[in-house]
C-alpha atoms as a PDB file:
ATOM      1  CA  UNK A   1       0.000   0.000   0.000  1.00  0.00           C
ATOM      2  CA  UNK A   2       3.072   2.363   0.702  1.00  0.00           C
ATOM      3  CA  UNK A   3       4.044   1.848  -2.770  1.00  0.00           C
ATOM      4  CA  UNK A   4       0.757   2.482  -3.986  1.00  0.00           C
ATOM      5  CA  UNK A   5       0.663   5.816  -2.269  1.00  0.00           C
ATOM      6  CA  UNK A   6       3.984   7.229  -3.300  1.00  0.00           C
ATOM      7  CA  UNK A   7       3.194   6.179  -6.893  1.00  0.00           C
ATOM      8  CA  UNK A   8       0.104   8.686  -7.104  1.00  0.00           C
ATOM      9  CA  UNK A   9       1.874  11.363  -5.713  1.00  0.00           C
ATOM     10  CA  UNK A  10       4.758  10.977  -7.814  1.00  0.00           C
ATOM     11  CA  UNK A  11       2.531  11.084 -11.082  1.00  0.00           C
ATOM     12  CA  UNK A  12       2.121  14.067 -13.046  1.00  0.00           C
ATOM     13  CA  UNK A  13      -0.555  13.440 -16.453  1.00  0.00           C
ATOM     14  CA  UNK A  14       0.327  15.591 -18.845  1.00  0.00           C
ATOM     15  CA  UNK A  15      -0.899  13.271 -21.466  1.00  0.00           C
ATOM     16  CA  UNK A  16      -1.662  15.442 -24.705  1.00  0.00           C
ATOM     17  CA  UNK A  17       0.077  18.189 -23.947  1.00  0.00           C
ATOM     18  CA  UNK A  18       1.565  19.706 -26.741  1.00  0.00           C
ATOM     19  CA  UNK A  19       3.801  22.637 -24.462  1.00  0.00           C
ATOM     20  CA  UNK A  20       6.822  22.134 -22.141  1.00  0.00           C
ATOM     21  CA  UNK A  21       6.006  20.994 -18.558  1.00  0.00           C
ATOM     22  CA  UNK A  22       8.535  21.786 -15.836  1.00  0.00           C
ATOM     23  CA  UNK A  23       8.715  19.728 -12.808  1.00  0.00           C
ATOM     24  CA  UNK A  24      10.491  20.198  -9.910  1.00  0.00           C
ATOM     25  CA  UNK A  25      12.080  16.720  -8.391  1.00  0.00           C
ATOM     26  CA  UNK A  26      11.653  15.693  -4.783  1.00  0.00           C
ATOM     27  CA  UNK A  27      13.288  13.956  -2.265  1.00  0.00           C
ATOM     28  CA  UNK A  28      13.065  10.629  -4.299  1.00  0.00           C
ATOM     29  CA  UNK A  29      13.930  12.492  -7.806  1.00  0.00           C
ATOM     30  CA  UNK A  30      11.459  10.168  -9.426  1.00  0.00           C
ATOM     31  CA  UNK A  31       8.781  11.726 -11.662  1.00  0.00           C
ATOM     32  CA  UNK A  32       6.473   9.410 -13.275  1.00  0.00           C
ATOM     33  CA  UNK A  33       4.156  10.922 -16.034  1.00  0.00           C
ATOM     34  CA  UNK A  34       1.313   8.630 -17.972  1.00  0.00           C
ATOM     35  CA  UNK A  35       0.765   9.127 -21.512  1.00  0.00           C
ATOM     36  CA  UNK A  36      -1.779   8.091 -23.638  1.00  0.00           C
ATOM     37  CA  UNK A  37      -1.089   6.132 -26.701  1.00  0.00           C
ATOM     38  CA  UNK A  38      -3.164   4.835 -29.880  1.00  0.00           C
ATOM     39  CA  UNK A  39      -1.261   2.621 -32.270  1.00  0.00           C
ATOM     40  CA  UNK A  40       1.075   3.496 -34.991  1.00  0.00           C
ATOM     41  CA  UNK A  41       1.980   6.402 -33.211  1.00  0.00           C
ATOM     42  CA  UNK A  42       5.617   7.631 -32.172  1.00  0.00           C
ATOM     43  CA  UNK A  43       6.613   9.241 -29.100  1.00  0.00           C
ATOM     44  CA  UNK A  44       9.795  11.607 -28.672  1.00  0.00           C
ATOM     45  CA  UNK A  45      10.546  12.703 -25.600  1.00  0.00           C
ATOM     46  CA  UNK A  46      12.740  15.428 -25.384  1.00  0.00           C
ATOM     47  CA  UNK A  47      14.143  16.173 -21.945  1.00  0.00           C
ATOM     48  CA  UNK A  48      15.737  18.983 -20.531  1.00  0.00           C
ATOM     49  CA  UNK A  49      17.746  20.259 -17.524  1.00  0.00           C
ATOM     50  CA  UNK A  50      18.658  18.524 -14.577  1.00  0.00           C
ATOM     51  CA  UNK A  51      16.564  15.009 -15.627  1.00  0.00           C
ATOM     52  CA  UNK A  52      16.725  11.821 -17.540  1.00  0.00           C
ATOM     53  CA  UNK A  53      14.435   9.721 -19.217  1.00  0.00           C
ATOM     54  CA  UNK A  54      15.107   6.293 -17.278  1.00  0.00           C
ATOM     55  CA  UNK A  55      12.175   3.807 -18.341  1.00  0.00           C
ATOM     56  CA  UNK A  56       9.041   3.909 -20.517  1.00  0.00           C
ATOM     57  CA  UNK A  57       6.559   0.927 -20.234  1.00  0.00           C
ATOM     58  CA  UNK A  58       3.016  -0.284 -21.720  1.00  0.00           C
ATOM     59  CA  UNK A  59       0.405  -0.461 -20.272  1.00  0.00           C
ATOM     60  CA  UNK A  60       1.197  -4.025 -18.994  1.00  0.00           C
ATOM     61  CA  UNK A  61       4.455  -2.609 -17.193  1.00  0.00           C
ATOM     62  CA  UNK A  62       6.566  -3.838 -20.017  1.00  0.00           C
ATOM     63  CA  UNK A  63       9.848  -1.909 -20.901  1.00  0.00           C
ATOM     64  CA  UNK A  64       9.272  -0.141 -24.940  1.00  0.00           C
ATOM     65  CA  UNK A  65      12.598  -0.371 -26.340  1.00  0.00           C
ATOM     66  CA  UNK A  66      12.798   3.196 -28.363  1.00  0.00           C
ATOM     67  CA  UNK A  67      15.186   3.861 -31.987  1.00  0.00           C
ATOM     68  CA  UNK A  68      16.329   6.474 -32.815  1.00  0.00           C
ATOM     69  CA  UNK A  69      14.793   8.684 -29.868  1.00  0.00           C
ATOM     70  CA  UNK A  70      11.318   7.509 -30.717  1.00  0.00           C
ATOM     71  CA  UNK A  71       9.004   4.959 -29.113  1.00  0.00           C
ATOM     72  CA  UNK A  72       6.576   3.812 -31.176  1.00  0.00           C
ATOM     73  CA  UNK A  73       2.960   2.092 -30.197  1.00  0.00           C
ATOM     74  CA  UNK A  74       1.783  -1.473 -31.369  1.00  0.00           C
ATOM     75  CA  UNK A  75      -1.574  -0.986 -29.745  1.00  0.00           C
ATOM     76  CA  UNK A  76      -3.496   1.684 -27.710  1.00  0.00           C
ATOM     77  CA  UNK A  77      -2.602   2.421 -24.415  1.00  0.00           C
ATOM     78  CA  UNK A  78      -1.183   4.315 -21.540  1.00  0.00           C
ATOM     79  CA  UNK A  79       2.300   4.400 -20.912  1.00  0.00           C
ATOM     80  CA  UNK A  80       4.532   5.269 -18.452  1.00  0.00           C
ATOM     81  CA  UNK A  81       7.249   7.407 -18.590  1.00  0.00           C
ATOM     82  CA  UNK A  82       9.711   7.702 -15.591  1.00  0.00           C
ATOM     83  CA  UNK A  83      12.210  10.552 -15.178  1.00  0.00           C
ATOM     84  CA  UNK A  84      14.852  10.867 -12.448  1.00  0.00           C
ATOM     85  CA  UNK A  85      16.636  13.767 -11.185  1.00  0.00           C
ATOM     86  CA  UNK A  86      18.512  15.301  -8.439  1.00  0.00           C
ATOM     87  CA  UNK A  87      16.369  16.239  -5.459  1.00  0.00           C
ATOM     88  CA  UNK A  88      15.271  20.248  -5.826  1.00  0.00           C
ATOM     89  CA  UNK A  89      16.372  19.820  -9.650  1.00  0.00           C
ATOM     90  CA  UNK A  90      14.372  21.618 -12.419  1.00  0.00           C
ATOM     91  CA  UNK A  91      13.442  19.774 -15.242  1.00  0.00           C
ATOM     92  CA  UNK A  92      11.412  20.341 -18.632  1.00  0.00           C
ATOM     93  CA  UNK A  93       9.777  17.460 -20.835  1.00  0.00           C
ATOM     94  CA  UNK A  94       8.542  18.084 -24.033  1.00  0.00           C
ATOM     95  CA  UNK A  95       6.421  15.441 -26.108  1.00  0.00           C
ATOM     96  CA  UNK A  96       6.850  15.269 -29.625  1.00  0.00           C
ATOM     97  CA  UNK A  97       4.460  12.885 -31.482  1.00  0.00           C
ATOM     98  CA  UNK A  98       3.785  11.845 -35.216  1.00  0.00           C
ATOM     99  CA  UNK A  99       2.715   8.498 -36.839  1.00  0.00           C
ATOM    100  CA  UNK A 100       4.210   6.044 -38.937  1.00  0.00           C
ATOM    101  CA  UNK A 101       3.995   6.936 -42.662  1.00  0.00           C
ATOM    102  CA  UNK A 102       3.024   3.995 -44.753  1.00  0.00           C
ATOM    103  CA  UNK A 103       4.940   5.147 -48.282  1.00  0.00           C
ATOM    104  CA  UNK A 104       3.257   5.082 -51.423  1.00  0.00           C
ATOM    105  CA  UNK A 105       3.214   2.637 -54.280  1.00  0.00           C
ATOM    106  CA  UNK A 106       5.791   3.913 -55.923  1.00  0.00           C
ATOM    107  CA  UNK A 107       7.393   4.015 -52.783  1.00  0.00           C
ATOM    108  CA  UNK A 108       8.175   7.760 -52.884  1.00  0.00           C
ATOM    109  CA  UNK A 109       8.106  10.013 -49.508  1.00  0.00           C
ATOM    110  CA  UNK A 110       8.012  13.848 -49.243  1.00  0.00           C
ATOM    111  CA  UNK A 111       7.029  15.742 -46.377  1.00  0.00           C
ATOM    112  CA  UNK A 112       8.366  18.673 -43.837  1.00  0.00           C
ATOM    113  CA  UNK A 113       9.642  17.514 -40.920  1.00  0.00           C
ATOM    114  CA  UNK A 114       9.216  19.899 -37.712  1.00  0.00           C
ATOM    115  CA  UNK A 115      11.953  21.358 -35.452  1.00  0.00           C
ATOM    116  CA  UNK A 116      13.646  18.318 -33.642  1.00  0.00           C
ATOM    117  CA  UNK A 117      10.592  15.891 -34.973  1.00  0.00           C
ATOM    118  CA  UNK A 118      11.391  12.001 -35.819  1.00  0.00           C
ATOM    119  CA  UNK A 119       9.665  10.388 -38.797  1.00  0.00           C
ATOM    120  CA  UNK A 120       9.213   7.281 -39.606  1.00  0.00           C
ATOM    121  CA  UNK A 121       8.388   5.958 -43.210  1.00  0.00           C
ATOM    122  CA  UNK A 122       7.306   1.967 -43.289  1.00  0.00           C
ATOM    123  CA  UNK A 123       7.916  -0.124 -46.379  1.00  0.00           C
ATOM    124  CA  UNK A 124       6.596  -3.426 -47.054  1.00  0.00           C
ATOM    125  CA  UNK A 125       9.217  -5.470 -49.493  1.00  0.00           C
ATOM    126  CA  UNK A 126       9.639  -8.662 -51.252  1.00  0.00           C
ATOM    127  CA  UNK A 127      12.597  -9.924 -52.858  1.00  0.00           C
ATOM    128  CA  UNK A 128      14.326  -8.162 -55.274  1.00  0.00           C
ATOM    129  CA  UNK A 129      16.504  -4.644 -55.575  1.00  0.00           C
ATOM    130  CA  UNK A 130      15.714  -1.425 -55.423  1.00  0.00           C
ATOM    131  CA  UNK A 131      16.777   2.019 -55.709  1.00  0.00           C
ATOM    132  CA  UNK A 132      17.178   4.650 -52.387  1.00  0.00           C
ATOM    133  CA  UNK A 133      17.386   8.037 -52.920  1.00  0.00           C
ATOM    134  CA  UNK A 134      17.280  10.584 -50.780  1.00  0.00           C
ATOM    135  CA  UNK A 135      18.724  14.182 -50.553  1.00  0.00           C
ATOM    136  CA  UNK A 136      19.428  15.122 -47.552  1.00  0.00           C
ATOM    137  CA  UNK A 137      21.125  17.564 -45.123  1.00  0.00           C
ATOM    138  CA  UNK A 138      23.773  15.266 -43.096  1.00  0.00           C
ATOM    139  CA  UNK A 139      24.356  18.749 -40.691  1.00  0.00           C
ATOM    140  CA  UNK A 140      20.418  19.293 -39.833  1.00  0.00           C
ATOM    141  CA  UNK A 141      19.011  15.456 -40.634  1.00  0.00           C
ATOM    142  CA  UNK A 142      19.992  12.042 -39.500  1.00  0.00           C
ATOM    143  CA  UNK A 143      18.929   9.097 -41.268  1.00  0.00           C
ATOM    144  CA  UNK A 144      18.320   5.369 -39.863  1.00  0.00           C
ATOM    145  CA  UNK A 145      16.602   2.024 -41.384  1.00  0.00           C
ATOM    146  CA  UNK A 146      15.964  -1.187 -40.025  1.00  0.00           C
ATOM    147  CA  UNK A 147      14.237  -4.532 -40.250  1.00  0.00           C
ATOM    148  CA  UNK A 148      11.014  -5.274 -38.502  1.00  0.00           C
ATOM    149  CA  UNK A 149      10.754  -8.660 -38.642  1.00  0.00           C
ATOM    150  CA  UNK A 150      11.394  -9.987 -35.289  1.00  0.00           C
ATOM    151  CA  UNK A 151      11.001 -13.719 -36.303  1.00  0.00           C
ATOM    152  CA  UNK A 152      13.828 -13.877 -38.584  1.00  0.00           C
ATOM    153  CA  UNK A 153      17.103 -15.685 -38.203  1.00  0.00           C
ATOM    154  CA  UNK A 154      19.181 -13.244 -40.410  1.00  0.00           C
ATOM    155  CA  UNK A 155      18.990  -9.591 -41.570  1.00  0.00           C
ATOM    156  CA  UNK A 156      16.224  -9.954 -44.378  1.00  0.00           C
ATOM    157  CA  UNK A 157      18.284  -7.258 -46.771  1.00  0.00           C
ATOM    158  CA  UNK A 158      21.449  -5.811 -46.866  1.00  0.00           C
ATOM    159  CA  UNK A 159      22.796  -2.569 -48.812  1.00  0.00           C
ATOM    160  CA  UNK A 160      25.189  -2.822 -52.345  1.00  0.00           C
ATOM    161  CA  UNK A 161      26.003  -0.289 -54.674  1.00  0.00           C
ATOM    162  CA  UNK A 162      26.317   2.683 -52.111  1.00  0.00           C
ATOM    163  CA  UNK A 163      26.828   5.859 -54.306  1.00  0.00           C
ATOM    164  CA  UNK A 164      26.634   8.665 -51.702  1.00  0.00           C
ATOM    165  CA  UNK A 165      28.057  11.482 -51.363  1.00  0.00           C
ATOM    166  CA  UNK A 166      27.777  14.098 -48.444  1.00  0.00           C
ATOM    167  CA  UNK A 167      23.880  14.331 -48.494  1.00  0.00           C
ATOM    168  CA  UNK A 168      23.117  13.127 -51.461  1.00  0.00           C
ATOM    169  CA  UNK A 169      22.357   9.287 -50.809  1.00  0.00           C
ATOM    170  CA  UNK A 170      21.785   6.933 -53.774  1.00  0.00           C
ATOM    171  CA  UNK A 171      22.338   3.029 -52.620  1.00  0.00           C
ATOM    172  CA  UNK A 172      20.561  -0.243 -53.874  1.00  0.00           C
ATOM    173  CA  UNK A 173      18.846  -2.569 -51.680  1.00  0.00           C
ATOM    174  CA  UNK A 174      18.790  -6.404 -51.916  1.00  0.00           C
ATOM    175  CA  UNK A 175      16.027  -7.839 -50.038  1.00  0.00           C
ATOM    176  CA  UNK A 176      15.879 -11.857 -49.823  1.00  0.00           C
ATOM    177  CA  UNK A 177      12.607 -12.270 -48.274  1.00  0.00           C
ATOM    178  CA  UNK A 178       9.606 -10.685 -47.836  1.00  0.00           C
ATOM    179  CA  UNK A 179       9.952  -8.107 -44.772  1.00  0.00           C
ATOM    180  CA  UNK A 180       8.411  -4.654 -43.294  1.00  0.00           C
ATOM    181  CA  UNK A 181      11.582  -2.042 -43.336  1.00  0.00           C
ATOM    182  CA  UNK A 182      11.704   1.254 -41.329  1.00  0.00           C
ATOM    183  CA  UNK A 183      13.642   4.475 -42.240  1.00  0.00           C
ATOM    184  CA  UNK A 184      13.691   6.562 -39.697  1.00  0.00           C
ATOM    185  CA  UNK A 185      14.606  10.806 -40.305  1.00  0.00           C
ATOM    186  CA  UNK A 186      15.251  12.581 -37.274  1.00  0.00           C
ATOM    187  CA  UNK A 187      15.238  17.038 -37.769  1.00  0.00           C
ATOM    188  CA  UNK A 188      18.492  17.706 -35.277  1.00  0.00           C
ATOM    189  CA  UNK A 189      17.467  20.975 -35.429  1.00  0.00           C
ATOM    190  CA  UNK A 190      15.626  24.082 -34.643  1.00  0.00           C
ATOM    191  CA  UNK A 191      13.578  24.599 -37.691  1.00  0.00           C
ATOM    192  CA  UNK A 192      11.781  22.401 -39.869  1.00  0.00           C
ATOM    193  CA  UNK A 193      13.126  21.195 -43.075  1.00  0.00           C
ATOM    194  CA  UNK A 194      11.545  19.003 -45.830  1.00  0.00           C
ATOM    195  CA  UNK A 195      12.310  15.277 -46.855  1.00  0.00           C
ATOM    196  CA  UNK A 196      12.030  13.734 -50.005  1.00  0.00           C
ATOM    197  CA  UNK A 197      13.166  10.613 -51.264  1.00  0.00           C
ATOM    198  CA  UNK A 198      11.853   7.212 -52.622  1.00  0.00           C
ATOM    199  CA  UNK A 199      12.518   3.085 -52.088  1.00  0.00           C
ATOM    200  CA  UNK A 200      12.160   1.764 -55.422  1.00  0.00           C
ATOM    201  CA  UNK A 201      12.177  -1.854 -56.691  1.00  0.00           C
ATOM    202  CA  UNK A 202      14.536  -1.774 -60.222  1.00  0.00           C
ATOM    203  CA  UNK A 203      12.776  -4.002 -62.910  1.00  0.00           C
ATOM    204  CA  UNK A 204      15.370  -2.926 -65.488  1.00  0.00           C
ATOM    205  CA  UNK A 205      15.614  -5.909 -67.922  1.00  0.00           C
ATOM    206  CA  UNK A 206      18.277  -6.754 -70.281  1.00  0.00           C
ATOM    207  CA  UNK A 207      17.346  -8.883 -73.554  1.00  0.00           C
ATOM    208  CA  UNK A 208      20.315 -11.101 -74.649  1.00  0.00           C
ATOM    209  CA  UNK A 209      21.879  -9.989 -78.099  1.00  0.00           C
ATOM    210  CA  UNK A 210      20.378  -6.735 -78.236  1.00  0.00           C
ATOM    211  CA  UNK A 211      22.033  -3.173 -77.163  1.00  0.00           C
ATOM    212  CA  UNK A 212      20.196  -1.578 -74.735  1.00  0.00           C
ATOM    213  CA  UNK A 213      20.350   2.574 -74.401  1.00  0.00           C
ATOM    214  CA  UNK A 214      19.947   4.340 -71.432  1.00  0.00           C
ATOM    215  CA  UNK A 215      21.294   7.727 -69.708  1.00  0.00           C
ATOM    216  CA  UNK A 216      23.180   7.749 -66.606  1.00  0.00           C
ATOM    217  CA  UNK A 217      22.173  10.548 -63.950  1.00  0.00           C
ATOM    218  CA  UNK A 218      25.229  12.752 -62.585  1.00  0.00           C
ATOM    219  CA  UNK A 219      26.108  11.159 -59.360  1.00  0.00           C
ATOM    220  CA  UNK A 220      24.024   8.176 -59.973  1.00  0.00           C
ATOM    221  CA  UNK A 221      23.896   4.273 -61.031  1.00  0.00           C
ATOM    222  CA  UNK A 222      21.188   1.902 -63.205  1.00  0.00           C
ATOM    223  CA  UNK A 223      20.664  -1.504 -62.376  1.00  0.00           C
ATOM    224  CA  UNK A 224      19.521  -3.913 -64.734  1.00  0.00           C
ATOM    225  CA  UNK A 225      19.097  -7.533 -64.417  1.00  0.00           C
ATOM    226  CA  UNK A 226      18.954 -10.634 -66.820  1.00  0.00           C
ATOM    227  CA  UNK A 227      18.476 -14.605 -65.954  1.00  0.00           C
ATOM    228  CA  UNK A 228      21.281 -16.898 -66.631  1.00  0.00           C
ATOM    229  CA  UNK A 229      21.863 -21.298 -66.019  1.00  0.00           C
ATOM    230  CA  UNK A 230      24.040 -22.097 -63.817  1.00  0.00           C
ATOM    231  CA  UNK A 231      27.099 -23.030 -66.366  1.00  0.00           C
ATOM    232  CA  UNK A 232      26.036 -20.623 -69.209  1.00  0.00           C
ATOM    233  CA  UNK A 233      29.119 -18.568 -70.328  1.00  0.00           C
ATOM    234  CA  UNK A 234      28.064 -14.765 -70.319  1.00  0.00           C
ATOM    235  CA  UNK A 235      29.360 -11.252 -71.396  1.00  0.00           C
ATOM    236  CA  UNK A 236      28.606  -7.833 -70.221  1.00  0.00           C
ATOM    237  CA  UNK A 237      29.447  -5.123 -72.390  1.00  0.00           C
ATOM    238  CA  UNK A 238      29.392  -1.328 -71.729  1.00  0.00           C
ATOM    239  CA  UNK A 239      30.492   1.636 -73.851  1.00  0.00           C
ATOM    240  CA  UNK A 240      29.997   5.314 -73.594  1.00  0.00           C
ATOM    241  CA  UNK A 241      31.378   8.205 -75.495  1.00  0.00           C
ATOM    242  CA  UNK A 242      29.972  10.383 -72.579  1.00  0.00           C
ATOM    243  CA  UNK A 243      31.795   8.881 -69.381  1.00  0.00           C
ATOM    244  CA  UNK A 244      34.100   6.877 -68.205  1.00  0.00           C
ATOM    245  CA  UNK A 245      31.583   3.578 -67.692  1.00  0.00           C
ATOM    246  CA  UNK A 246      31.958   1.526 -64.940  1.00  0.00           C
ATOM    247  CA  UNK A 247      29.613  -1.671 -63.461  1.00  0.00           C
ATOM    248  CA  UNK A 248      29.731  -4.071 -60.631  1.00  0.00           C
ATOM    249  CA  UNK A 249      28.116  -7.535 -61.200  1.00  0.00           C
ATOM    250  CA  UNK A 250      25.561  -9.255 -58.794  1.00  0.00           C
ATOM    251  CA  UNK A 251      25.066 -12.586 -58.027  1.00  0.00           C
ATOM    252  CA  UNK A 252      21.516 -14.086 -57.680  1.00  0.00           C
ATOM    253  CA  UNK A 253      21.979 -14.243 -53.867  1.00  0.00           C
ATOM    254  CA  UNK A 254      23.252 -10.250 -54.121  1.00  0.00           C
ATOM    255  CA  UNK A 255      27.287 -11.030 -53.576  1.00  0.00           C
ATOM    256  CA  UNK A 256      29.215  -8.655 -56.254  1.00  0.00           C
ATOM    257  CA  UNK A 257      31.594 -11.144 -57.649  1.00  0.00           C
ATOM    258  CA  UNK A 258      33.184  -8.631 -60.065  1.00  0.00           C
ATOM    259  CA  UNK A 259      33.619  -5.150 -61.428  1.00  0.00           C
ATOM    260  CA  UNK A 260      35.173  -3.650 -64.136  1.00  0.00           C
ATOM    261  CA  UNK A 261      35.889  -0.101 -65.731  1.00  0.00           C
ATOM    262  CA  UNK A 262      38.690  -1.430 -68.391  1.00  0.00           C
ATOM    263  CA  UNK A 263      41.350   1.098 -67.189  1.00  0.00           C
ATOM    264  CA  UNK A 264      41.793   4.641 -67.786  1.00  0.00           C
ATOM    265  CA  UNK A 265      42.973   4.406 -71.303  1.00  0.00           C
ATOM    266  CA  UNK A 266      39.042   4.002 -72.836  1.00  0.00           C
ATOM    267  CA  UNK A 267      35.862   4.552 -71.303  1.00  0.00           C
ATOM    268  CA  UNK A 268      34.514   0.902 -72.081  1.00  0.00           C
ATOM    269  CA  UNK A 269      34.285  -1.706 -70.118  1.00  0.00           C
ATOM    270  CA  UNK A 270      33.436  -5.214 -70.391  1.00  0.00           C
ATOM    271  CA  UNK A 271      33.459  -9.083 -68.265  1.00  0.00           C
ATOM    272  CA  UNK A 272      33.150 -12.691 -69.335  1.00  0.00           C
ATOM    273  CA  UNK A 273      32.434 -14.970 -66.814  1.00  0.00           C
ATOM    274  CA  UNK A 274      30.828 -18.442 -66.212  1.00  0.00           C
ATOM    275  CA  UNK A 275      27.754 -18.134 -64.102  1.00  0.00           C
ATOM    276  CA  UNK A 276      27.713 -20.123 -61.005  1.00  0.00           C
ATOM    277  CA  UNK A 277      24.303 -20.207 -59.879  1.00  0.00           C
ATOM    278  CA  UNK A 278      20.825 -19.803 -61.795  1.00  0.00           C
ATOM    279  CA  UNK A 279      18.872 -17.140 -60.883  1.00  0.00           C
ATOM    280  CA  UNK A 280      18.905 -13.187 -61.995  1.00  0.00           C
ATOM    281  CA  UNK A 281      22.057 -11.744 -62.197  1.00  0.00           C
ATOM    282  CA  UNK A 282      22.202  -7.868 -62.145  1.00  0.00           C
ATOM    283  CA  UNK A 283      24.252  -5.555 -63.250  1.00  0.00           C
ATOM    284  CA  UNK A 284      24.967  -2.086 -61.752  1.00  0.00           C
ATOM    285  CA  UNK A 285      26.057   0.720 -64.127  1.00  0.00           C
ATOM    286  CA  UNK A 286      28.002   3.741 -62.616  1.00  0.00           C
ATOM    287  CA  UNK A 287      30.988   5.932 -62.979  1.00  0.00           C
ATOM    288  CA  UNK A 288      34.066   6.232 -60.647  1.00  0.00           C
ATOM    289  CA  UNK A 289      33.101   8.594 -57.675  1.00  0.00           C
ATOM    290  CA  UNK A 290      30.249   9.722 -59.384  1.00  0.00           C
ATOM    291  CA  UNK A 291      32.231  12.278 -61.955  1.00  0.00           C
ATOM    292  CA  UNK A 292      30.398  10.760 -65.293  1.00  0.00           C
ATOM    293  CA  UNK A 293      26.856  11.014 -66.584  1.00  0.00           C
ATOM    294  CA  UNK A 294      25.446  11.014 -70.142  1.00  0.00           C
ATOM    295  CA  UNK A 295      24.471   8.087 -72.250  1.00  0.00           C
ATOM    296  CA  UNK A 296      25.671   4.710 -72.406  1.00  0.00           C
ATOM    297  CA  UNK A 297      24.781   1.313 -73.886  1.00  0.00           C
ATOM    298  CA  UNK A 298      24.756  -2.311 -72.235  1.00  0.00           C
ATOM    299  CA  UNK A 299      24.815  -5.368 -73.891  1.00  0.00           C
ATOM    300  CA  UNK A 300      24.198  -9.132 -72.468  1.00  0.00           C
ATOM    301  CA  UNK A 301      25.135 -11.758 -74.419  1.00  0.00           C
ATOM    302  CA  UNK A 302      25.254 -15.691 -74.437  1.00  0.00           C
ATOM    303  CA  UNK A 303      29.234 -17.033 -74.975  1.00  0.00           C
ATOM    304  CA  UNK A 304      29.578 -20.182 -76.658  1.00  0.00           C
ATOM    305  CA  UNK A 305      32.077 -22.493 -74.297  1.00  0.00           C
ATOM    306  CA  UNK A 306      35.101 -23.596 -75.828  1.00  0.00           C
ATOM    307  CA  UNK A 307      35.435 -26.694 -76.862  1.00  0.00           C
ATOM    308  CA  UNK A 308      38.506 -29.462 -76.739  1.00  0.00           C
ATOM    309  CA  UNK A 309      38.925 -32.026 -79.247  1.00  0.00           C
ATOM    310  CA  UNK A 310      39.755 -35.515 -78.119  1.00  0.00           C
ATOM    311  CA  UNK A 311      43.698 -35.221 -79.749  1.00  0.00           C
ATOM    312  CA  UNK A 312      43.921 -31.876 -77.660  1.00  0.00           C
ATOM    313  CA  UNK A 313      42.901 -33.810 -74.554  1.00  0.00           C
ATOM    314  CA  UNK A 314      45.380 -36.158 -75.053  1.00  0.00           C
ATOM    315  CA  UNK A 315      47.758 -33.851 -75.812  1.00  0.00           C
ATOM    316  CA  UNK A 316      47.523 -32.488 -72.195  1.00  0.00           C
ATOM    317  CA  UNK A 317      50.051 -34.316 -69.704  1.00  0.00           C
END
């Protein structure tokens, strides 16, 4: 019953309250403040002055692990939120609060995001590659992603092809099952600034035997892809009068087991190699440190394997 007791005097509702609440610690420096939650939404608390945020729990007493400063609700509630301090120490707690953003079809985001706000975008993915981009301020806006999926063994993606360059993120996403992926943006700052970006899936195909055109973006890659038997003999086959042409070569599992830019004396490039596994292989298109842009055409073509006639075999010792 004691414990009962101190527990409602410690507890300050500010639930809702969209200004700065200052609280004064006692003896105990414990301040416990409830706050109502409906799911999909994200709580930031931002704390100032002589406190700490400590613990935040469900409404079944269970610790909410936060990311990236933000707690985010699975199903309506009230939490808890305790704060500890110094006794006689002043101490200000703000509540910041948005939803999760489901992105669109296309996968594109664009919003403003509000002084010191967190937003968080939710994909849902299958298997495949796609395209991130996303310009961004590194000095005002900090960028996070992760995988939701708490049943699974193993990441369910991992990022190839990263391109960036100070804000200015372009990377390529292989995904190997289907998952629900989080990107988090957190505004470090004082005033709001806007977001824009988009999580693509790349469905660029290559046709064997036949030159394919396309126009590389400054600062940029293109990712096509193309099936191949495990055994077939293949060629990839890049030229540009624009840029120096460059390309990295995927795997069907998403390992890059080769690249090639032909060396600085021409702006070609090209790779024969003897496929190990079926499945789509891909092919990422860029230029070295981003410099190049302009047109360029890929070909993907079928090698014949060389063949040994039986007096050559027995030629060999």
């Amino acid at each position: 019953m004691k414990n009962l007791l101190v527990l409602l005097v410690l507890t300050a509702p500010i639930a809702l309250a969209q200004q700065p609440v200052d609280h004064t610690f006692g003896q105990d420096g414990i301040w416990h403040v409830p706050v109502a939650m409906i799911t999909g939404e994200v709580l930031q608390p931002l704390v100032t002055g002589s406190g700490q945020l400590t613990l935040v729990q469900d409404e079944f007493e269970r610790p909410v692990v936060g990311w990236q400063g933000g707690f985010t609700a699975v199903r309506d509630g009230e939490w808890t939120l305790r704060l500890q301090g110094p006794p006689g120490g002043l101490c200000r707690l703000e509540l910041l609060r948005s939803r999760v953003a489901a992105a669109a079809d296309d996968g594109a985001f664009d919003f403003a995001l509000p002084r010191r706000a967190l937003q968080v975008v939710r994909f849902r993915l299958v298997p495949g590659a796609y395209r991130f981009a996303c310009d961004i301020d590194p000095s005002t806006t900090e960028l996070a992603e992760r995988d939701l999926d708490p049943l699974a063994s193993a990441p369910q993606f991992r990022w190839l092809g990263d391109l960036s360059k100070n804000g200015r993120r372009r990377r390529w996403l292989f995904v190997t099952a289907p998952c629900t992926f989080e990107l988090a943006l957190h505004n470090t700052r004082a005033q709001p600034v806007q977001c824009a970006g988009v999580l693509a899936r790349c469905d660029h195909h290559a046709t064997f035997g036949e030159p394919l055109t396309a126009k590389l973006p400054l600062g940029d890659g293109e990712l096509f892809e193309f099936p191949a038997a495990a055994g077939e003999l293949m060629r990839v086959a890049l030229a540009s009068r624009a840029f120096d042409v460059r390309f990295d070569l995927w795997d069907p599992a998403g390992n890059v087991t080769a690249f090639d830019d032909d060396g600085p004396r021409t702006l070609d490039a090209s790779h024969t190699f003897l496929a190990a596994a079926p499945g789509t292989w891909r092919v990422l298109v860029h230029s070295p440190a981003g410099a190049g842009s302009g047109p360029f055409t890929l070909r993907v073509d079928r090698a014949s394997l060389p063949e040994i006639s039986g007096a050559e075999h027995a030629n060999v010792p």
